[in-house]
Protein backbone atom coordinates (compact mmCIF):
# COMPACT_ATOMS: atom_id res chain seq x y z
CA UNK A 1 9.93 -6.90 61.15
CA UNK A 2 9.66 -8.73 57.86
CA UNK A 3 12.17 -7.61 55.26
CA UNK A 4 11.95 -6.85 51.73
CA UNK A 5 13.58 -10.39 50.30
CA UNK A 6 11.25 -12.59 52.41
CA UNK A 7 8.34 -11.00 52.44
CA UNK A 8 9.22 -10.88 48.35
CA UNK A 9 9.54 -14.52 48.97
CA UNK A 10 6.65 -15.32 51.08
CA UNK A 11 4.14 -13.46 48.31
CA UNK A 12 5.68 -15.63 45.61
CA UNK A 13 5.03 -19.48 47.47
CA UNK A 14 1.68 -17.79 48.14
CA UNK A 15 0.91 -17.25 44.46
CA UNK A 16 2.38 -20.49 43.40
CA UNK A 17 0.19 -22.18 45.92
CA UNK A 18 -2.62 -20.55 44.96
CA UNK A 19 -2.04 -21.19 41.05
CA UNK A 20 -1.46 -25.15 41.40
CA UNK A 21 -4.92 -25.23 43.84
CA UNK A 22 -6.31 -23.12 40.63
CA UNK A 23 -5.13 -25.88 38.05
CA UNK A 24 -6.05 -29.27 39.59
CA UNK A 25 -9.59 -27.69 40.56
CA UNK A 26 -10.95 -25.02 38.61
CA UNK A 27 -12.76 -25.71 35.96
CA UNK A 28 -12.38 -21.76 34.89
CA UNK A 29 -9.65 -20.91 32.03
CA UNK A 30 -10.55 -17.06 32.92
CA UNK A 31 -10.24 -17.62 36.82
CA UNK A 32 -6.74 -19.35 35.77
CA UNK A 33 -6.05 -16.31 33.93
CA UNK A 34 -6.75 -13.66 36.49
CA UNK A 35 -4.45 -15.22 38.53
CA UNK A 36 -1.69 -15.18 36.55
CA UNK A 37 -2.33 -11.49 36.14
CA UNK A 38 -2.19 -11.15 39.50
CA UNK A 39 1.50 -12.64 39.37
CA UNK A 40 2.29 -10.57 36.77
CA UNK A 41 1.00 -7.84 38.09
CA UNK A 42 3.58 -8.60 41.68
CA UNK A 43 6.35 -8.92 38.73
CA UNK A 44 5.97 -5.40 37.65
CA UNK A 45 5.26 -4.11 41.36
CA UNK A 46 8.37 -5.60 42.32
CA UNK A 47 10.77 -4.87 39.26
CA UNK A 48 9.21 -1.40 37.95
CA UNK A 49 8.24 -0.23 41.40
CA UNK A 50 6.35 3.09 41.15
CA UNK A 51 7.72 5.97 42.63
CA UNK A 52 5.95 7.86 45.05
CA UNK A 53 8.04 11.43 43.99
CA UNK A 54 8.30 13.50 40.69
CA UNK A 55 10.96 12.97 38.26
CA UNK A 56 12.61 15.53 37.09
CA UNK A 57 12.06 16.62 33.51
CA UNK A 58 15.46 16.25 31.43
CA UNK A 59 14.71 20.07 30.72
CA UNK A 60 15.86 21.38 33.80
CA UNK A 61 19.56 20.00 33.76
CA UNK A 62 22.23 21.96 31.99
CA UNK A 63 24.96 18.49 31.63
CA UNK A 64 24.18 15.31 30.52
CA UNK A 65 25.56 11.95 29.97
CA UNK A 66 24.83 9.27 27.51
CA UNK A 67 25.66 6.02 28.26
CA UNK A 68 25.49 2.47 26.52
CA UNK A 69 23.66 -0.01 28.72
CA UNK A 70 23.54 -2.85 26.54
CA UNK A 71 24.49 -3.99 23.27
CA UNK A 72 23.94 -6.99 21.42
CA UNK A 73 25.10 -7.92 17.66
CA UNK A 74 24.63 -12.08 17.24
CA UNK A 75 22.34 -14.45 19.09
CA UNK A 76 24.89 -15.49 20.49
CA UNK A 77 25.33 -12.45 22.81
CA UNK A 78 21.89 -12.02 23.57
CA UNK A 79 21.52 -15.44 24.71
CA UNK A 80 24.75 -15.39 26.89
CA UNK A 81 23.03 -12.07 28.38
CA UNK A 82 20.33 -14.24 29.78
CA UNK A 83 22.13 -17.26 30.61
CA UNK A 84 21.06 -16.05 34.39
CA UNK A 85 17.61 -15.21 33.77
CA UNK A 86 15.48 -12.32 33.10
CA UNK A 87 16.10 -9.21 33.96
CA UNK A 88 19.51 -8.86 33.33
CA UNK A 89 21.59 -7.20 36.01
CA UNK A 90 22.00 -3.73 34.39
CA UNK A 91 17.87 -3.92 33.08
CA UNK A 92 17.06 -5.00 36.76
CA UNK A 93 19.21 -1.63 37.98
CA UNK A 94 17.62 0.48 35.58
CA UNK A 95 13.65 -0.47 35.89
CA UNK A 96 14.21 -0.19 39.60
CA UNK A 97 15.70 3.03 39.34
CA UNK A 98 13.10 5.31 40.24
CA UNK A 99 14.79 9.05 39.23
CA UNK A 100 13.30 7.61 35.68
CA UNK A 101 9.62 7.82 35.11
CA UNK A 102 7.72 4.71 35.66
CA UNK A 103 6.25 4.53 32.02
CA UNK A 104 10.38 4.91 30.32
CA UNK A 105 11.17 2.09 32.51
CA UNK A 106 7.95 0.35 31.80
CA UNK A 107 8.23 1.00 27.89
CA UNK A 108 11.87 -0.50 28.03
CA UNK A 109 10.59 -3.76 30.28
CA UNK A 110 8.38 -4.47 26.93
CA UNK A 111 10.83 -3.29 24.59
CA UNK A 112 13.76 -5.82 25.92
CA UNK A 113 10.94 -8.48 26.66
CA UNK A 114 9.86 -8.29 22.98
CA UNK A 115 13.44 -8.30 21.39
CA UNK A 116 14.61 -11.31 23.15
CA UNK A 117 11.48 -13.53 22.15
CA UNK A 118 11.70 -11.95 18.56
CA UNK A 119 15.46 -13.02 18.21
CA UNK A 120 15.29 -16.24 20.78
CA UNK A 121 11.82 -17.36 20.80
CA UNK A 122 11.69 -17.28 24.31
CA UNK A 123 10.00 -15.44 26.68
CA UNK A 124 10.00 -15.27 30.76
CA UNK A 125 7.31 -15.71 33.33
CA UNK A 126 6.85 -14.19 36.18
CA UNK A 127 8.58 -16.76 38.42
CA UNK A 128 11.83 -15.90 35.69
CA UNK A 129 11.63 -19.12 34.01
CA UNK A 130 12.45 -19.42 30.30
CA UNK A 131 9.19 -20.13 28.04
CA UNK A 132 10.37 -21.46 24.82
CA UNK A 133 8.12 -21.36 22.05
CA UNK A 134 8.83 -23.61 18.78
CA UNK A 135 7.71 -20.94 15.64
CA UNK A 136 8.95 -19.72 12.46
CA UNK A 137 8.48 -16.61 13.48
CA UNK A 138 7.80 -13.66 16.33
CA UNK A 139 6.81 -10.33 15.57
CA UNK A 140 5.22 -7.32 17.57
CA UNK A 141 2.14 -6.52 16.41
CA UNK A 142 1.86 -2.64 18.23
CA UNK A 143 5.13 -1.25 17.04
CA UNK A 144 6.16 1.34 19.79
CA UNK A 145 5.29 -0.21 23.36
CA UNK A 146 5.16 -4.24 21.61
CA UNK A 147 3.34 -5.45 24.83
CA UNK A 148 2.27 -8.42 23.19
CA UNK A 149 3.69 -10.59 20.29
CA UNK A 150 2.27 -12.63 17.59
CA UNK A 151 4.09 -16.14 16.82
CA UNK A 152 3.82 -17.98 13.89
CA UNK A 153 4.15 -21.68 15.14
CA UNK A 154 6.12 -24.24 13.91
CA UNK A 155 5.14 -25.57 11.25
CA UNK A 156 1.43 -25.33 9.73
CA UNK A 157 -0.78 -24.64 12.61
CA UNK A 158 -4.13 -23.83 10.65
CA UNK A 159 -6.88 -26.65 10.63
CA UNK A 160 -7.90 -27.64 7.86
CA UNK A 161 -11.48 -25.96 6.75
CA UNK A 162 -10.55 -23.08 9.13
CA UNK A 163 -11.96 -19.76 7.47
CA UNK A 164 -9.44 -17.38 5.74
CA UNK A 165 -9.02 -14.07 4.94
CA UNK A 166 -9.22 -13.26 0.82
CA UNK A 167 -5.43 -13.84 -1.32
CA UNK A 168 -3.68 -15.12 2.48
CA UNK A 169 -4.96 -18.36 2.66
CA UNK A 170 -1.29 -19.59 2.61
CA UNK A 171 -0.58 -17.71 5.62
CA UNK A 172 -0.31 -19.64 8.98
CA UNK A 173 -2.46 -18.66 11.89
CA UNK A 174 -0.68 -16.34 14.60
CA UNK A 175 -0.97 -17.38 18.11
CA UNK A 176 -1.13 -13.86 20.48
CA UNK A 177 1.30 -13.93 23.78
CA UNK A 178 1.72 -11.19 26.28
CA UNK A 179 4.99 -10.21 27.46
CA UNK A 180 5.31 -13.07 29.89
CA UNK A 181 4.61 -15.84 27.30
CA UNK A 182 1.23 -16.35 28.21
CA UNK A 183 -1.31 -16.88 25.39
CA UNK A 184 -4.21 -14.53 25.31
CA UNK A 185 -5.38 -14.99 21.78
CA UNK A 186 -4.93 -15.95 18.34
CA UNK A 187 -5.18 -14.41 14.89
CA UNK A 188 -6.06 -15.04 11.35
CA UNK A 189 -3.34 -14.16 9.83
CA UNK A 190 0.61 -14.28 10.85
CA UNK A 191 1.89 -11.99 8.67
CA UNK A 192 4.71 -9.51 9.36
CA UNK A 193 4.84 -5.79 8.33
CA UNK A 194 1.10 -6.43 7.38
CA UNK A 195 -0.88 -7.13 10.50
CA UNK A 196 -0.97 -4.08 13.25
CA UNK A 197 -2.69 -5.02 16.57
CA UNK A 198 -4.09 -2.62 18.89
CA UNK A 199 -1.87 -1.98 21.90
CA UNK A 200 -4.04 -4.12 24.12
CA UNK A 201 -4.15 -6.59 21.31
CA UNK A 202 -8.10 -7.19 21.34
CA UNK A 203 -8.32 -5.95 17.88
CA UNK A 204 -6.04 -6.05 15.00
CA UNK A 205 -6.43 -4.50 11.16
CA UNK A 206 -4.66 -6.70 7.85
CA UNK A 207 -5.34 -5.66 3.91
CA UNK A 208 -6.62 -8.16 2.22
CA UNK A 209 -7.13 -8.94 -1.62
CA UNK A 210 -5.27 -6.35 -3.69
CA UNK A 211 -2.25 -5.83 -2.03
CA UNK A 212 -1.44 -8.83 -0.93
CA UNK A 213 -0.45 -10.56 -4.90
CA UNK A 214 -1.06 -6.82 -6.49
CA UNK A 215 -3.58 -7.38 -9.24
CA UNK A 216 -5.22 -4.18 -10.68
CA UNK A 217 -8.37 -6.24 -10.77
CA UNK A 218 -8.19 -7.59 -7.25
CA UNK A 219 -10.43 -6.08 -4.27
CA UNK A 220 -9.07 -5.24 -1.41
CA UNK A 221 -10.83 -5.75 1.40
CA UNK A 222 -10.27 -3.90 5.40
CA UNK A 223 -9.77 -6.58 7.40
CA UNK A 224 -10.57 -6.35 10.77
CA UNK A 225 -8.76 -9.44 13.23
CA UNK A 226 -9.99 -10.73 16.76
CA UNK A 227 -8.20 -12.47 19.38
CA UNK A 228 -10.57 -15.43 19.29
CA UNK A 229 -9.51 -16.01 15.67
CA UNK A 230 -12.54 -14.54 13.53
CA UNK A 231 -12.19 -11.69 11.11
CA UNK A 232 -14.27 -9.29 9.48
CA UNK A 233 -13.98 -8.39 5.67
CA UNK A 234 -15.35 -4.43 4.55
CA UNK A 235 -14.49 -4.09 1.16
CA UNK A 236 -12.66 -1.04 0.08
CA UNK A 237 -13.66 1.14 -2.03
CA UNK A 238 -11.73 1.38 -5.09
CA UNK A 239 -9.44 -1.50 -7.32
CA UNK A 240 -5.99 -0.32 -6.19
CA UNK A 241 -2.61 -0.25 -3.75
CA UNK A 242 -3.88 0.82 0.11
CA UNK A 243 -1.77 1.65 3.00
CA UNK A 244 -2.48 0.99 6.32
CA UNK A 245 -2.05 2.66 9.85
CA UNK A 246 -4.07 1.39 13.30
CA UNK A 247 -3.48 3.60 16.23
CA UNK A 248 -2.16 1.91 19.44
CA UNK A 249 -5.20 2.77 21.18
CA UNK A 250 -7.12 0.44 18.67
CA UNK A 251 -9.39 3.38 17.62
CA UNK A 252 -8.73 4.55 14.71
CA UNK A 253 -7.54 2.45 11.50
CA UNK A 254 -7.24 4.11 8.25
CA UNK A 255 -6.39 3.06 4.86
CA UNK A 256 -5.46 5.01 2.26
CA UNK A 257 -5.64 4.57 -1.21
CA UNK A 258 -2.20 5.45 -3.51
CA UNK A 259 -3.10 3.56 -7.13
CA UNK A 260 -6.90 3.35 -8.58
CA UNK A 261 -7.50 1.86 -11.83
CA UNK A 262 -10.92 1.83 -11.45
CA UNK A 263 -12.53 5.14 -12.30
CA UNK A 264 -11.32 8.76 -13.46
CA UNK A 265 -7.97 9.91 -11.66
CA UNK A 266 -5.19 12.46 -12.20
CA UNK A 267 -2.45 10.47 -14.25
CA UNK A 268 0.37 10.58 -12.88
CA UNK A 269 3.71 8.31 -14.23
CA UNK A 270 1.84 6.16 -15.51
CA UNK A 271 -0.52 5.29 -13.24
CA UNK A 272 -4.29 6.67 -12.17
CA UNK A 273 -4.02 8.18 -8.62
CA UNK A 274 -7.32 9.17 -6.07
CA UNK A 275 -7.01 10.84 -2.60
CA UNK A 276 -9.43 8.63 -0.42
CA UNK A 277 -8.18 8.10 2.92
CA UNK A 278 -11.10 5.78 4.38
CA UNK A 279 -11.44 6.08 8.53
CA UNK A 280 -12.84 3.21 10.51
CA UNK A 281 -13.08 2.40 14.39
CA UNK A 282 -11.50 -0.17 15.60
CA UNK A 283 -14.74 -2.77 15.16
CA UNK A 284 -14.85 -1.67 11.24
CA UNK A 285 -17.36 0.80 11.17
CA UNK A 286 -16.82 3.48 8.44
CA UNK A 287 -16.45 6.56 10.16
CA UNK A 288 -15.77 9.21 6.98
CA UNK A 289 -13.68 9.33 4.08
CA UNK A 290 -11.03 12.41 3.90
CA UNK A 291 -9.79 13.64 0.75
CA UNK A 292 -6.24 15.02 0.10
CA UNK A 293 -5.13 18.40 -1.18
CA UNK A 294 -1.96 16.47 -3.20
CA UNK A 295 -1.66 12.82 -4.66
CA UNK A 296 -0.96 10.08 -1.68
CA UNK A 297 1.96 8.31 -2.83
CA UNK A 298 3.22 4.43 -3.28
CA UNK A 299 6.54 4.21 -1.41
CA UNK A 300 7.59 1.11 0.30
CA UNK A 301 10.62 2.78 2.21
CA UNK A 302 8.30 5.14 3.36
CA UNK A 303 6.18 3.98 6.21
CA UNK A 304 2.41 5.56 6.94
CA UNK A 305 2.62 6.33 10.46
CA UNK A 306 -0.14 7.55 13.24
CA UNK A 307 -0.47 8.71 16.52
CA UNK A 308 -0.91 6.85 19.17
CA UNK A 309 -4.39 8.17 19.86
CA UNK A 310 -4.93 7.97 16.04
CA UNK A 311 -6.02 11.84 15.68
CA UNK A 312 -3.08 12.79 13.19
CA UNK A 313 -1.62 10.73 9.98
CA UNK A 314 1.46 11.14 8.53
CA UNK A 315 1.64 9.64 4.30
CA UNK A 316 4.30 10.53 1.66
CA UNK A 317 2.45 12.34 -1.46
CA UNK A 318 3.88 12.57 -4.95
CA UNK A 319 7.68 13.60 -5.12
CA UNK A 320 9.05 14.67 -1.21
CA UNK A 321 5.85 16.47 0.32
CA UNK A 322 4.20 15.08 3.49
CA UNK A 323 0.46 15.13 4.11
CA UNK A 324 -0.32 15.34 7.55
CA UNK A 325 -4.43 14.48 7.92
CA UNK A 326 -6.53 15.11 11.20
CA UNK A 327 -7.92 11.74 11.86
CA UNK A 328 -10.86 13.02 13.91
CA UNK A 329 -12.01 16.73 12.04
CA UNK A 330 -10.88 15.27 8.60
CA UNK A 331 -8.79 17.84 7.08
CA UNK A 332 -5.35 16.95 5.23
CA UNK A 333 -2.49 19.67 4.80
CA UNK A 334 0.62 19.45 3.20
CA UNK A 335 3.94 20.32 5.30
CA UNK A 336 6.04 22.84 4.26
CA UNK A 337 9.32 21.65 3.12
CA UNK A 338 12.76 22.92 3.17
CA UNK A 339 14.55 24.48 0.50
CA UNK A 340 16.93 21.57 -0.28
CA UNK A 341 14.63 18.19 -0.06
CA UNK A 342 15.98 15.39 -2.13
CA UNK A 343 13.93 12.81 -0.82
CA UNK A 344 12.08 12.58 2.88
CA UNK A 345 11.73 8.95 3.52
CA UNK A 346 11.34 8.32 7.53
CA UNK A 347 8.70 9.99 9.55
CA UNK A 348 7.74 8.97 13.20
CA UNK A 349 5.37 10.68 15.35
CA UNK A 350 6.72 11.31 18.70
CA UNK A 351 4.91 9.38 21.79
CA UNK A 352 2.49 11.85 22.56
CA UNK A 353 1.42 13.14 19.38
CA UNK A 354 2.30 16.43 19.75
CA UNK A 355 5.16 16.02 16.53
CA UNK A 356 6.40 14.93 13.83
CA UNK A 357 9.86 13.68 12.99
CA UNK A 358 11.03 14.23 9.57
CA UNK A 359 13.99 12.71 7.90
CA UNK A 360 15.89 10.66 4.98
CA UNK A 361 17.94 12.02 2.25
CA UNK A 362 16.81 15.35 3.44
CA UNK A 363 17.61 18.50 5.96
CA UNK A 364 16.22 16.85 9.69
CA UNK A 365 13.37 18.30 10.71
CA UNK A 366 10.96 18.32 13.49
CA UNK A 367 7.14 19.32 13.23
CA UNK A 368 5.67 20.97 16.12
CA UNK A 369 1.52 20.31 15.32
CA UNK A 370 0.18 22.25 17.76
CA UNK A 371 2.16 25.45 17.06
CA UNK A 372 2.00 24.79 13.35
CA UNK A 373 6.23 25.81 13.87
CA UNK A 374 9.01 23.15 12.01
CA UNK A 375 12.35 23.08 13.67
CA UNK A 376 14.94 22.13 11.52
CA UNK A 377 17.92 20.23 13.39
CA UNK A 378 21.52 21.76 13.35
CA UNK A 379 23.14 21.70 9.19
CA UNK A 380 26.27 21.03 10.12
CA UNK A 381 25.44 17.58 11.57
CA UNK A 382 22.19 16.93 9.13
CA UNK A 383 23.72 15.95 6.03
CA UNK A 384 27.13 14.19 5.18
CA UNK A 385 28.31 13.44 1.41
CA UNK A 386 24.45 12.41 0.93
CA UNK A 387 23.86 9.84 3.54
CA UNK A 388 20.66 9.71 5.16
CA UNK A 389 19.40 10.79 8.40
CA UNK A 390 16.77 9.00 10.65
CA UNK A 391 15.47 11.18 13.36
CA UNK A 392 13.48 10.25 16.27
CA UNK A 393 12.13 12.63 18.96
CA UNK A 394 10.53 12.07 22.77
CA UNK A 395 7.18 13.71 24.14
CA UNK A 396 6.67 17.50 23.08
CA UNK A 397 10.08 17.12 20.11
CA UNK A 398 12.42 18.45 23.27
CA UNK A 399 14.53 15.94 22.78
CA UNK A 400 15.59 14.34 19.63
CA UNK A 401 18.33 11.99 18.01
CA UNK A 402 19.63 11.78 14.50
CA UNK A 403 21.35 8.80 13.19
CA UNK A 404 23.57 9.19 10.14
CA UNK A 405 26.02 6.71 8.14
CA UNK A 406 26.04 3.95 6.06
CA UNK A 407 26.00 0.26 5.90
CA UNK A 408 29.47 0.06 7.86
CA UNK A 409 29.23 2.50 10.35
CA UNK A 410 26.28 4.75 12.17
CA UNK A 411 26.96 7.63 14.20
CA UNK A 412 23.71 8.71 16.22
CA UNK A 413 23.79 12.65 17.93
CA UNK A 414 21.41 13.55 20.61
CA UNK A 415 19.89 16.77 20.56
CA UNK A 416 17.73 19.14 23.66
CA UNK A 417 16.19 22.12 22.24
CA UNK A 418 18.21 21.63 19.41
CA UNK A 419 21.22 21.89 21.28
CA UNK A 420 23.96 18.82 21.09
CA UNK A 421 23.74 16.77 24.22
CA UNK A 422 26.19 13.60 23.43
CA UNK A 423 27.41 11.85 20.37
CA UNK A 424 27.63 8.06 20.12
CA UNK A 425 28.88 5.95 17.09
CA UNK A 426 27.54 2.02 16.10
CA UNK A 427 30.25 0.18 14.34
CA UNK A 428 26.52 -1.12 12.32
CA UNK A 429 24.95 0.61 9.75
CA UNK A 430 21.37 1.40 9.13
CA UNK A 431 19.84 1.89 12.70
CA UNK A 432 17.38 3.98 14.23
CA UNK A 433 17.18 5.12 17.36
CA UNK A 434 13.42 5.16 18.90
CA UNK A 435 13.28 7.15 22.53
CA UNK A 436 10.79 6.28 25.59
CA UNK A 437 8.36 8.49 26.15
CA UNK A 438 9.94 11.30 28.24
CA UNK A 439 13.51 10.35 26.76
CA UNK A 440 15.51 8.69 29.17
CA UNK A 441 15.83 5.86 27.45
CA UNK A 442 16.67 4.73 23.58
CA UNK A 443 16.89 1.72 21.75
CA UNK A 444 18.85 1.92 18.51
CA UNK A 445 17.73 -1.32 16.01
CA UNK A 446 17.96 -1.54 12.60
CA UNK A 447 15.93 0.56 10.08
CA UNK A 448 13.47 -2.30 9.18
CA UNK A 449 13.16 -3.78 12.48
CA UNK A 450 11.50 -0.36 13.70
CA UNK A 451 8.74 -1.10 11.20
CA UNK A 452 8.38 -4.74 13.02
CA UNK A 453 10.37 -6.44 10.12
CA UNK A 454 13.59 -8.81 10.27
CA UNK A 455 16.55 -6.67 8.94
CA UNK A 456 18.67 -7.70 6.07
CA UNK A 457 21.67 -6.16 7.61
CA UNK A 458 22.27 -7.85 10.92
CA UNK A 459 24.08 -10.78 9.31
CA UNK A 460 21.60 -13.10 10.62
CA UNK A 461 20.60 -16.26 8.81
CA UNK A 462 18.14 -15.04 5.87
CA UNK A 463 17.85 -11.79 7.65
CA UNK A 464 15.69 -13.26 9.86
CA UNK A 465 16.36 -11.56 12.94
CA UNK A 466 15.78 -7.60 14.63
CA UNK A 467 19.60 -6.91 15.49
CA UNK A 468 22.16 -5.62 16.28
CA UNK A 469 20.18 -3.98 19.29
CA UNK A 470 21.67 -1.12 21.49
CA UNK A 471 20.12 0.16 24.58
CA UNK A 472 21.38 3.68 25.91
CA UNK A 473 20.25 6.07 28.87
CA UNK A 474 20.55 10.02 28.89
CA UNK A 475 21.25 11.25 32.38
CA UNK A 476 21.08 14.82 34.04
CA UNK A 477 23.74 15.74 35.74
């Protein structure tokens, strides 16, 4: 009888064999590329084996245990960590662990995949070889599973006479790799905290004109990316500041407008305001315009955020409301808010859609859409001398985590029906903890590398990197 280990060894000189046949005699890129799906493929069946039972839902335990798995503060410790290849011991353990649901382990595979080529440039193969890739910079370009990464290469990589999008011609041209290194694409524009890419990365949305060098006068322009480098410019509708938000599904991209200066508007400091959220598919077809019942607002610590299915937007309107807009049926309501609301500044939508996390220099708060019910999390761990919270919460808001503290020192509190669970404290300050989707799982990074930015607090060289990065499991017991 064959056993696991050769038979596991057997399937991979197969697939070699097959590959180097493939490369001295095909004269088919795409036949070259199926195969290495195919590899990758044996990767995951191998390392994130499927499991042919049900998990049990986190619900149904009455202890629990939270437990570090990982933690890394320098490049120098995540680099030591895979001195021995990819996966590490402990991430090997966990994604073949199958008590936790395939898509947790799955989600943390990409997660940990992502982070390493992000801080280290390098990613792994299927074979567990080290691809190093020479850029001055890596960045996800879906923000919550960050299957696939866009590098900036070394250097200027742009041919001259290569078209450009409008006001980022002196942006470099991003190459698109999955989570094994391999290239499937390139994009116009490598540019991060400004380009979003669809989850499968075949489509990508950038706002061009206006915001990029803000001029009142400037159009800005939808911008809709392809992996085989073209673009397509829509202009938008009015002179002013846009946001963007492109669900992971690559359905659904809206931008909406915060500062007009281009027709009649309520006033407000200062400036002329308008309520047009514009909704396109993913191929830049207008599909309506929505109009808000409050003033969208310009904040830059405030991210716009949208489900993954892109039905339901979350934006920041004037002072500390929230406008939550229906994507699909185009209606826009504003949350109620708590009675004590300095300043709500984070928002994340957990990984089904189904609510809305609510935090900042404010009481924590969780919005349940479909029951049209807000939960507010426990007051005597919300708010400390004024520090802010960031909140996070997994599929259906049953289980949440709120990270308070400052730049010295975080301490991050896991909640189950609003009910404390475990208590864990980060000798790092602003991080944010973002949960796979049923929970089992966390990864605590800093508060800008959530948004797919470098953070200025990891001590890193210009800021340039997305740690310190902490990796944690909750466990039924």
């Amino acid at each position: 009888m064959e056993t696991g280990v050769r038979k596991t060894v057997r399937i991979r000189i197969l697939q070699a064999g097959i590959l180097l046949l493939l490369a001295s005699t095909a004269n088919s890129t795409g036949l070259i590329d199926r195969m290495h799906s195919i590899a990758e493929q044996a990767w995951e069946d191998e390392y994130i084996p499927e499991s042919g039972l049900p998990t049990i839902p986190l619900t149904e335990y009455d202890n629990f245990e939270v437990t570090e798995l990982f933690r890394a503060v320098t490049i120098e410790e995540l680099e030591t960590a895979i001195t021995d290849g990819y996966p590490i011991a402990w991430l090997e353990e966990i994604l073949k662990d199958e008590s936790i649901p395939w898509e947790d382990r799955y989600w943390l595979d990409c997660r940990m995949r992502s982070a390493i080529a992000q801080n280290t440039h390098t990613f792994f193969n299927p074979a567990g070889s080290p691809v190093h890739v020479e850029a001055d910079g890596i960045f996800p370009g879906e923000l919550y599973w960050r299957e696939h990464m866009i590098v900036d290469p070394k250097g200027w990589y742009a041919p001259e006479g290569t078209p450009r999008p409008t006001a980022v011609a002196s942006w470099d041209i991003g190459l698109i790799l999955n989570p094994y290194g391999r290239r499937i694409g390139e994009i116009a524009a490598a540019i991060p905290l400004a380009v979003f890419t669809s989850r499968d990365a075949l489509t990508g949305v950038l706002l061009t004109g206006g915001n990029c060098v803000y001029d009142p006068e400037r159009q800005p322009y939808a911008c809709f990316l392809k992996p085989d480098g073209s673009f397509n410019e829509i202009p938008l509708s009015h002179k002013g500041e846009y946001d963007v938000a492109f669900s992971a599904d690559g359905e659904i991209a809206a931008f909406s407008l915060n500062r007009t200066h281009d027709r009649e508007a309520v006033t407000y400091g200062g400036d002329n305001y308008t309520n047009d959220i514009e909704i396109y598919d993913g191929e830049g077809n207008l599909l309506s315009y929505i109009d808000t019942p409050i003033n969208l607002d310009f904040n830059n610590s405030c991210a716009v955020v949208i489900t993954q299915d892109g039905n339901y937007l979350c934006h920041q309107t004037e002072g500390v409301n929230i406008c939550l807009v229906d994507c699909f049926n185009g209606e826009a309501i504003i949350l109620p808010k708590p009675e004590w609301d300095r300043n709500t500044t984070m928002q994340s939508f957990s990984p089904d859609g189904r609510s809305l996390a609510l935090s900042g220099a404010t009481i924590a708060r969780i919005y349940n859409i479909e029951e049209d019910a807000t939960t507010m999390l426990q007051a005597d761990i919300t708010m400390q001398n004024h520090l802010s919270s960031v909140i996070a919460c997994s599929n259906n808001g049953l289980l949440a985590s709120m990270t308070r503290g400052n730049l010295d020192r975080m301490s991050i509190t896991y909640l189950l029906n609003n009910e404390v669970i475990g208590e864990y404290s980060l000798p790092i300050g602003r991080q944010v903890t973002e949960f796979s989707p049923n929970g089992y799982l966390t990864i605590a990074n800093p508060v800008d590398a959530a948004h797919g930015a470098p953070s200025p607090f990891c001590g890193a060289p210009e800021g340039r990197y997305n740690l310190p990065i902490s990796v944690m499991k909750i466990q039924g017991r």
